[in-house]
PDB file of N, CA and C in Angstrom:
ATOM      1  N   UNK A   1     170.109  74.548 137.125  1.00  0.00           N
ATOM      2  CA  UNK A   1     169.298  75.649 136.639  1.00  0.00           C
ATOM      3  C   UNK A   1     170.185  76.858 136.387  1.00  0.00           C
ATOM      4  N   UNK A   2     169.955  77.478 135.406  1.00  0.00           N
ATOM      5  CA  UNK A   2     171.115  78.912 134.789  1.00  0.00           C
ATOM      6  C   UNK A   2     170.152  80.355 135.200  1.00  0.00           C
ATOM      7  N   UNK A   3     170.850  80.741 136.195  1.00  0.00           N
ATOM      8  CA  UNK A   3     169.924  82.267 136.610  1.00  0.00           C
ATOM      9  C   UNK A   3     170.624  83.395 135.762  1.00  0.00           C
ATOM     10  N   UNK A   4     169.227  83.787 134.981  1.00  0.00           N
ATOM     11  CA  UNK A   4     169.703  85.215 134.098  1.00  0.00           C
ATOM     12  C   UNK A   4     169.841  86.440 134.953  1.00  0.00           C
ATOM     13  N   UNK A   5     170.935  87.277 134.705  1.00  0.00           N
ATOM     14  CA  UNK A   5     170.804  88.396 134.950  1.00  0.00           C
ATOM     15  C   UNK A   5     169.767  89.746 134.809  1.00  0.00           C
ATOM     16  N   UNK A   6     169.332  90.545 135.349  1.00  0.00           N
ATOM     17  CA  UNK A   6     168.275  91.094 135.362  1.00  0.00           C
ATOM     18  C   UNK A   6     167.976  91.948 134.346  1.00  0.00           C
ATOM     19  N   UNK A   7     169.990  92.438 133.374  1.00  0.00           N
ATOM     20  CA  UNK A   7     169.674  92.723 131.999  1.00  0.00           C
ATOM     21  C   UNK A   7     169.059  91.352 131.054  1.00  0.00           C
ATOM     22  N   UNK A   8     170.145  90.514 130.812  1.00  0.00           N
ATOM     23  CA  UNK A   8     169.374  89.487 130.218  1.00  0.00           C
ATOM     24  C   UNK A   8     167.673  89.293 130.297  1.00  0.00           C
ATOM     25  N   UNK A   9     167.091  88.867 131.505  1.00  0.00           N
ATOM     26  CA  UNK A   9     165.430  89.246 131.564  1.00  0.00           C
ATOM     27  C   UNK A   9     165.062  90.073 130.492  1.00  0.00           C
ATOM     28  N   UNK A  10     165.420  91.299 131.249  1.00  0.00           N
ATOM     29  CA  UNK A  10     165.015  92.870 130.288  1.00  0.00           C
ATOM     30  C   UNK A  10     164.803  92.867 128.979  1.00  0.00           C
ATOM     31  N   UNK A  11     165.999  92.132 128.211  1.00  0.00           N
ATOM     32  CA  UNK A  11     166.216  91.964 126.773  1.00  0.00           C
ATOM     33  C   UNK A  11     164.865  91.164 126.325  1.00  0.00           C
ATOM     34  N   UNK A  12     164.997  89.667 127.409  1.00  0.00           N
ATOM     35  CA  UNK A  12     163.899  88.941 127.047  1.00  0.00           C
ATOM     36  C   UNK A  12     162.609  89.274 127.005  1.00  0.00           C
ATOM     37  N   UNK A  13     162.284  90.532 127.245  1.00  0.00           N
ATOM     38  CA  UNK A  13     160.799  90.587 127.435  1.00  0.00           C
ATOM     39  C   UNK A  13     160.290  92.016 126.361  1.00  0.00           C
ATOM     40  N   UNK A  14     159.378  92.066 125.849  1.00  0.00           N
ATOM     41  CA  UNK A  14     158.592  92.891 125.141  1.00  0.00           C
ATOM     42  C   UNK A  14     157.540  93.954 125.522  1.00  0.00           C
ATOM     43  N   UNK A  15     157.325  94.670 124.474  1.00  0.00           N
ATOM     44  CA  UNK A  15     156.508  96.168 124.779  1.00  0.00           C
ATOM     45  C   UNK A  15     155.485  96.008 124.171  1.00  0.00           C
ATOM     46  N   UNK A  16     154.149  96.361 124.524  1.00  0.00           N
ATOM     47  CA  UNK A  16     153.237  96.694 123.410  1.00  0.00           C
ATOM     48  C   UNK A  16     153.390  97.919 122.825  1.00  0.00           C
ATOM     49  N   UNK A  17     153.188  97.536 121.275  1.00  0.00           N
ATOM     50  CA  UNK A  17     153.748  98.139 120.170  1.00  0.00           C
ATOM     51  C   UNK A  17     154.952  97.731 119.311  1.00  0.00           C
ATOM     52  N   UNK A  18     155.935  96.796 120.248  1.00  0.00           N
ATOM     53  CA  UNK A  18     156.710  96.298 119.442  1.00  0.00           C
ATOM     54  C   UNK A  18     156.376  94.948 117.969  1.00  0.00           C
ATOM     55  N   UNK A  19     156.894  95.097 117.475  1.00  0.00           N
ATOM     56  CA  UNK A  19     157.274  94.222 116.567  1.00  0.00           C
ATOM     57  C   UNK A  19     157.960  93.366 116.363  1.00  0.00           C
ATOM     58  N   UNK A  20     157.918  92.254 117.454  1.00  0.00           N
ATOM     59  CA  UNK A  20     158.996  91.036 117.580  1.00  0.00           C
ATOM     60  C   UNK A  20     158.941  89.848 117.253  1.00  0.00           C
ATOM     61  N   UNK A  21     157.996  89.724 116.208  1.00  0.00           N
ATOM     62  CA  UNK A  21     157.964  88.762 115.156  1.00  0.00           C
ATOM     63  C   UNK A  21     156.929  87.969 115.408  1.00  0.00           C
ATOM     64  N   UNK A  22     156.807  86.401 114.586  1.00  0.00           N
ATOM     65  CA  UNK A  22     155.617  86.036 114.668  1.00  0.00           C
ATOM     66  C   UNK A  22     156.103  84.607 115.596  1.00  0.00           C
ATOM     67  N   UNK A  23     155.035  84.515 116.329  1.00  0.00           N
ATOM     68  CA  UNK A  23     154.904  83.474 116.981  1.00  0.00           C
ATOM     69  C   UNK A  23     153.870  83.929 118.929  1.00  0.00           C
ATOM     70  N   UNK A  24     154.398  82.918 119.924  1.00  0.00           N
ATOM     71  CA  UNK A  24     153.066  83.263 120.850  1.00  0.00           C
ATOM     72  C   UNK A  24     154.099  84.079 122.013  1.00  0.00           C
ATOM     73  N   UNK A  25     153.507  85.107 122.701  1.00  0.00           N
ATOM     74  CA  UNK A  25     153.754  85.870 123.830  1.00  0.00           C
ATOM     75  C   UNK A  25     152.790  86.180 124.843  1.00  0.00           C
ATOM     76  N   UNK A  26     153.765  85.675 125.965  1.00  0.00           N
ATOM     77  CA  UNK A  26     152.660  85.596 127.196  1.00  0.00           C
ATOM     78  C   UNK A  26     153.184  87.064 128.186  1.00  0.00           C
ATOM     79  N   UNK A  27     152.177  87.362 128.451  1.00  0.00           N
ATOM     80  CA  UNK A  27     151.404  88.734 129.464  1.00  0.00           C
ATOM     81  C   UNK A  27     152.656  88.202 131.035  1.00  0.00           C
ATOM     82  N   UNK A  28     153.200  89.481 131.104  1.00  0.00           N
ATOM     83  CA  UNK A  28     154.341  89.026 132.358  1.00  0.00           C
ATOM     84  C   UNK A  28     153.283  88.836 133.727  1.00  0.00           C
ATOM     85  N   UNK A  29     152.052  89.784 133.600  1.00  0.00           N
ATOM     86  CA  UNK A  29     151.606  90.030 134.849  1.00  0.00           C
ATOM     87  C   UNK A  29     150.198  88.741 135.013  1.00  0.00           C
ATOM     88  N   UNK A  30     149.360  88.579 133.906  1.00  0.00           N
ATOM     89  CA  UNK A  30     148.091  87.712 134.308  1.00  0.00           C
ATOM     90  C   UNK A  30     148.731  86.354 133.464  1.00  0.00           C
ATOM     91  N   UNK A  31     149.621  86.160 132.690  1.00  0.00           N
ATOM     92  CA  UNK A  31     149.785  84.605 131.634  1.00  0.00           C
ATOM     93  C   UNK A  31     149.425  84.875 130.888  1.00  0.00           C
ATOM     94  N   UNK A  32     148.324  85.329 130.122  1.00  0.00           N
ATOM     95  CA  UNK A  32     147.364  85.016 129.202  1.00  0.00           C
ATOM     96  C   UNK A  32     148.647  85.145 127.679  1.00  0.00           C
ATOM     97  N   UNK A  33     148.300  84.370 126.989  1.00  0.00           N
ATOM     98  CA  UNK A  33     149.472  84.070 125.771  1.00  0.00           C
ATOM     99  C   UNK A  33     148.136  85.031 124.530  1.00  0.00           C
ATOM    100  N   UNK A  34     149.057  85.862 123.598  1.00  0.00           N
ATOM    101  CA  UNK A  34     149.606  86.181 122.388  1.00  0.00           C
ATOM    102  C   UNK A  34     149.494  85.963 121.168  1.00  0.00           C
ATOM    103  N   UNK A  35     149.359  85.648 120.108  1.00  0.00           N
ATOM    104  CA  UNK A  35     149.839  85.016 119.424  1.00  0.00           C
ATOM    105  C   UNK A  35     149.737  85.877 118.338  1.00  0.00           C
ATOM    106  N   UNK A  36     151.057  86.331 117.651  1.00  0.00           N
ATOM    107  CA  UNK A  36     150.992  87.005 116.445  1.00  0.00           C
ATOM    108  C   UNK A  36     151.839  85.917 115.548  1.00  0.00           C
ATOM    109  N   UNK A  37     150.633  86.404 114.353  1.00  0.00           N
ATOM    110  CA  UNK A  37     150.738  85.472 113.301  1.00  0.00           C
ATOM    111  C   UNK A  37     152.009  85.936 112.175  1.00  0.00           C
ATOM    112  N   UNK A  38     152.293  87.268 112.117  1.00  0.00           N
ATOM    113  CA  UNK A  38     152.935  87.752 110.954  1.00  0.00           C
ATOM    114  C   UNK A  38     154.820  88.439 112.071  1.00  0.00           C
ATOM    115  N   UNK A  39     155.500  88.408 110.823  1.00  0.00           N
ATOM    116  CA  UNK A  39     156.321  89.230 111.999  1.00  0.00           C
ATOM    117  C   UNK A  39     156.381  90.632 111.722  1.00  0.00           C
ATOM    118  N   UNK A  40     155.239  91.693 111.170  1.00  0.00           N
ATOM    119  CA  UNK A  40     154.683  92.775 110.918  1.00  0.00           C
ATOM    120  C   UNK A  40     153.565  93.063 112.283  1.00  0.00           C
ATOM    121  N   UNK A  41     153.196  91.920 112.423  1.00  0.00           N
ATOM    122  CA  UNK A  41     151.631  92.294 113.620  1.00  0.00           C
ATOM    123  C   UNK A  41     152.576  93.294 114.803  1.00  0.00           C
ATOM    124  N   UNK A  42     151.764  93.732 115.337  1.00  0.00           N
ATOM    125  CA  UNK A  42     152.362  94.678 116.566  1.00  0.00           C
ATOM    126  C   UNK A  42     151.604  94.344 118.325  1.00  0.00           C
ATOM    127  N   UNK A  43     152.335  94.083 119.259  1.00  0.00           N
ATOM    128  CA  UNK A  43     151.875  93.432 120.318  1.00  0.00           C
ATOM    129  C   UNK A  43     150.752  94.635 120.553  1.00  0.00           C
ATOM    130  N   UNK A  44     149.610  94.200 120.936  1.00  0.00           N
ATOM    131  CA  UNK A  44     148.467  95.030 121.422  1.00  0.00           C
ATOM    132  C   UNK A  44     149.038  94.926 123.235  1.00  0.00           C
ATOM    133  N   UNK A  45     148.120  95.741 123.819  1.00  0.00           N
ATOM    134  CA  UNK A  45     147.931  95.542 125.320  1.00  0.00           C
ATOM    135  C   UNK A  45     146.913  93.904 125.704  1.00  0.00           C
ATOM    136  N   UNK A  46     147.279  93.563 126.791  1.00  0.00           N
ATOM    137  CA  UNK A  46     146.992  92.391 126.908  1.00  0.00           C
ATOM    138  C   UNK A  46     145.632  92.251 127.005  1.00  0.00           C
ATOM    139  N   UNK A  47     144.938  91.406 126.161  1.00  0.00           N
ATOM    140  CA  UNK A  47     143.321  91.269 126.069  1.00  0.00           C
ATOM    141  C   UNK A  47     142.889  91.036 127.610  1.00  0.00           C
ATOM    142  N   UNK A  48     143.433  90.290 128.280  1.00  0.00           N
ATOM    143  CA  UNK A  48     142.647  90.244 129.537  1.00  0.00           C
ATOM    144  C   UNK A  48     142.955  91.203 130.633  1.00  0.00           C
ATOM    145  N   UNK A  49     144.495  91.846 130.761  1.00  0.00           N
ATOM    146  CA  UNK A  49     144.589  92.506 132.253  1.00  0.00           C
ATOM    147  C   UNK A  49     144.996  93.893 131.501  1.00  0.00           C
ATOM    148  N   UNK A  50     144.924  94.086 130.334  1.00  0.00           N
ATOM    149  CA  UNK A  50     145.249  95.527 129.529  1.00  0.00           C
ATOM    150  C   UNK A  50     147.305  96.447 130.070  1.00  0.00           C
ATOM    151  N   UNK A  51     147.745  95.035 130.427  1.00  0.00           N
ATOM    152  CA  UNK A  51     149.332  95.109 130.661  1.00  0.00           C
ATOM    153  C   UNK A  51     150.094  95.315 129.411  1.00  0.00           C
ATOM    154  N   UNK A  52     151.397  95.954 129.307  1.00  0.00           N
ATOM    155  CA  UNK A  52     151.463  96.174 128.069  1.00  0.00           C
ATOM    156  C   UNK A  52     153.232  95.108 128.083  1.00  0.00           C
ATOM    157  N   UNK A  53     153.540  94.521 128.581  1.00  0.00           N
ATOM    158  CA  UNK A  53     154.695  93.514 128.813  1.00  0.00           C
ATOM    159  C   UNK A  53     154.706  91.871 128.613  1.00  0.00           C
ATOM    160  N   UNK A  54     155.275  91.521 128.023  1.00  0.00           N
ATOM    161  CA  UNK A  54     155.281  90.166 127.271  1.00  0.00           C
ATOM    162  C   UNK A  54     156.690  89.298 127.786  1.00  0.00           C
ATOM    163  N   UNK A  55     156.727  88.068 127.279  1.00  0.00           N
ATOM    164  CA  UNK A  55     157.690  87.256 127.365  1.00  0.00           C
ATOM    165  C   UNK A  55     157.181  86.498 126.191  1.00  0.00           C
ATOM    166  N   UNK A  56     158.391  86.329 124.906  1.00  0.00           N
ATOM    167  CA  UNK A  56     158.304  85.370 124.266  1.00  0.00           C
ATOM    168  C   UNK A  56     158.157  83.792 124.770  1.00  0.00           C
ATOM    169  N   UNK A  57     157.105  82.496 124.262  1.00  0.00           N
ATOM    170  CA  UNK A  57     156.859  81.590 125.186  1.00  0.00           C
ATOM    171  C   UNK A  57     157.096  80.593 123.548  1.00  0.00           C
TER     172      UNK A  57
END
């Protein structure tokens, strides 16, 4: 197993409001997945726990 560094993480993970293209992103804090269709859409806050932090999945 390869343990990332805690910058690496950082990089990996997203803001609501960003623009990080299209495909699915899951909510760091409840799971709940994402899915922007365009790579224009902009991450909203998370429909179920209103978190604003992602992980591309």
């Amino acid at each position: 197993m390869v343990e990332l560094s805690r910058k690496e993480v950082l990089i990996m993970t997203y803001s609501t409001g960003e623009k990080p293209g299209k495909g699915n992103y899951q909510c760091t804090t409840c799971g709940e997945i994402v899915h922007l269709d365009d790579d224009t859409d902009t991450l909203p806050p998370c429909p179920k726990c209103n978190h604003t932090t992602y992980r591309k999945v």
